[in-house]
Protein backbone atom coordinates (compact mmCIF):
# COMPACT_ATOMS: atom_id res chain seq x y z
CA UNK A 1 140.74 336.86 -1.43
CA UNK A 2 141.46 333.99 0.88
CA UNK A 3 139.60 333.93 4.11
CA UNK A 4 142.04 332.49 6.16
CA UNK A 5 145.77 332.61 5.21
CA UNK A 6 148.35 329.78 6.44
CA UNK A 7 152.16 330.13 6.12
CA UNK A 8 155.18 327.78 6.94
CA UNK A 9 158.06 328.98 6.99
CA UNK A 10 161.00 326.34 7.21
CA UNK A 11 163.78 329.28 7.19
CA UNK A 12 165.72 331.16 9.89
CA UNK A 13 168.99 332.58 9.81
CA UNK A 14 170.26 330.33 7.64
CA UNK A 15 168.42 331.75 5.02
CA UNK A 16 167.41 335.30 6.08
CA UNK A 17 165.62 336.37 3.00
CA UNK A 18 163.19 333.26 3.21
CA UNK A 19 162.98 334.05 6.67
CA UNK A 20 162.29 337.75 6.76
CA UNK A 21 160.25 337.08 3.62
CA UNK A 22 157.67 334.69 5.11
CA UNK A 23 157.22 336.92 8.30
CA UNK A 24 156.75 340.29 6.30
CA UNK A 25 153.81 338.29 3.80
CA UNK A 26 152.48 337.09 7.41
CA UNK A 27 152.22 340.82 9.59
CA UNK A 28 151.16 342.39 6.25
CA UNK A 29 148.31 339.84 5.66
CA UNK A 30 147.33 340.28 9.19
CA UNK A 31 147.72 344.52 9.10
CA UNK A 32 145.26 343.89 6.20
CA UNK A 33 142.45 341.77 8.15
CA UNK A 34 143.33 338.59 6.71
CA UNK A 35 143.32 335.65 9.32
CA UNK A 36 146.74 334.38 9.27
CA UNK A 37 148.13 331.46 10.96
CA UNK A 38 152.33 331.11 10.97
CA UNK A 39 153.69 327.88 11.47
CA UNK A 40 157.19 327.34 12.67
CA UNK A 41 159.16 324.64 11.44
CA UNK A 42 162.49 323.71 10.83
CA UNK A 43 165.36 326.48 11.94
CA UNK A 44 162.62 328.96 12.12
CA UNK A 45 161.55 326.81 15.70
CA UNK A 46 164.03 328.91 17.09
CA UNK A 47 161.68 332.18 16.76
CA UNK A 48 159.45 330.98 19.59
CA UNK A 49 161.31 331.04 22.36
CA UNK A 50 161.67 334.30 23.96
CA UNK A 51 164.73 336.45 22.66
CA UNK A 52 165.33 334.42 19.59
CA UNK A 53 163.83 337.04 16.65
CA UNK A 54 165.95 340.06 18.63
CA UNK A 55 169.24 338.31 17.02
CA UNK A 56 167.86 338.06 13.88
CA UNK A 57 169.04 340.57 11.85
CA UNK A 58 168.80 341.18 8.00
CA UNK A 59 169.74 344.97 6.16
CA UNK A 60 166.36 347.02 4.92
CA UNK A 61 164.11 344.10 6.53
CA UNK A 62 161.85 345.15 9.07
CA UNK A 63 163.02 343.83 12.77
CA UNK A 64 161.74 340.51 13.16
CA UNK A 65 160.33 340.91 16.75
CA UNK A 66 158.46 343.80 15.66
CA UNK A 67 156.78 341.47 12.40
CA UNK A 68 155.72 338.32 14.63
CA UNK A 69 154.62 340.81 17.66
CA UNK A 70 152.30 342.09 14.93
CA UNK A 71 151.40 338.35 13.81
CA UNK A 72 150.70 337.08 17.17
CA UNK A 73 148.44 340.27 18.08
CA UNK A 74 146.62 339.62 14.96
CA UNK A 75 146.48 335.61 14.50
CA UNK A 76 148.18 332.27 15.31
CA UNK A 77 151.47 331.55 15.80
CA UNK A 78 152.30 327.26 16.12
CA UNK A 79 155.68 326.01 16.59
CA UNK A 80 155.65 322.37 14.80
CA UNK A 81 155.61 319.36 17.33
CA UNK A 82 158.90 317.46 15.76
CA UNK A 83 161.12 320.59 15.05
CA UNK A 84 160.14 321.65 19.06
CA UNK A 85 161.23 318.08 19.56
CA UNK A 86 164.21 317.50 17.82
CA UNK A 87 165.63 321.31 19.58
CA UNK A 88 164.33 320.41 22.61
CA UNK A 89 162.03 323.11 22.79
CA UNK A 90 158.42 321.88 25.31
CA UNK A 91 155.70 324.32 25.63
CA UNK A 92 156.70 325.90 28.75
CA UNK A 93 159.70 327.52 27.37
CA UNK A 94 157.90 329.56 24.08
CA UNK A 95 156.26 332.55 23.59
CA UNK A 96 153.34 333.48 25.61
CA UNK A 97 150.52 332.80 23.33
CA UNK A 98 152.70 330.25 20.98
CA UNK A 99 150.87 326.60 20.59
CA UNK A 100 152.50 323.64 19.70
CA UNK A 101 151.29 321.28 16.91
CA UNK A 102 151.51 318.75 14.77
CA UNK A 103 150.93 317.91 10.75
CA UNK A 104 146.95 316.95 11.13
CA UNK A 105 146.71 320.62 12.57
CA UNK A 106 148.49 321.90 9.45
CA UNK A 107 146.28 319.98 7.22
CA UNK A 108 142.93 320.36 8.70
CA UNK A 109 144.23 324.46 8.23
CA UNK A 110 145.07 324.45 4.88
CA UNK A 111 142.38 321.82 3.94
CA UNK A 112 139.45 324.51 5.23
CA UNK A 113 137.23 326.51 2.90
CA UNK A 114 138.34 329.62 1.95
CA UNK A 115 142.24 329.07 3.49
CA UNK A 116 145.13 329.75 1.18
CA UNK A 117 148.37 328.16 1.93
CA UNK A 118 152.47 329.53 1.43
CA UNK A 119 155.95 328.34 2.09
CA UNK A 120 158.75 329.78 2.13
């Protein structure tokens, strides 16, 4: 089993099953005692800012602030450094606890021994 497990997800409402999808893999890895880092990129960017994953809303999923409460509590949570950009999203209006990064972050993570890496 991967040490360390790293997921993107590039989804968010507009495609709710990706979305929910990636979160779930992410809140069950970390329930498990797998390190799990979840990076934010594209639409899902919207999911750190405060409020966002309480409109998300997807039949038989499990609520989405519920899955990345469990995600930060147990691991990393980055919103990417261009999709915070492009929305206009800086680091004092995210999630407590919610870092903002770039592509050599995401690299060095998925480049490290023992790391395993998913998108969705």
């Amino acid at each position: 089993m991967a040490k360390k497990l790293v997921i993107k997800v590039t989804a968010g409402a507009d495609a709710p099953e990706r979305c929910s999808q990636a979160f779930t893999v992410a809140a069950v890895a970390a329930a498990s005692g797998v390190e799990i880092s979840l990076w934010l990129t594209g639409e899902s960017a919207w999911f750190a800012l405060p409020g966002r994953a309480a409109e998300f809303e997807l039949p038989h999923a499990a609520p989405l602030p519920d899955l990345l409460a469990s995600i930060q509590a147990a691991g990393q949570v980055t919103l990417c450094t261009q999709c915070a950009a492009r929305r206009d999203i800086g680091e004092k209006d995210v999630l407590e606890g919610v870092r903002i990064a770039g592509a050599q972050v995401f690299v060095s993570e998925i480049m490290a021994d023992g790391a395993q890496a998913l998108v969705y």
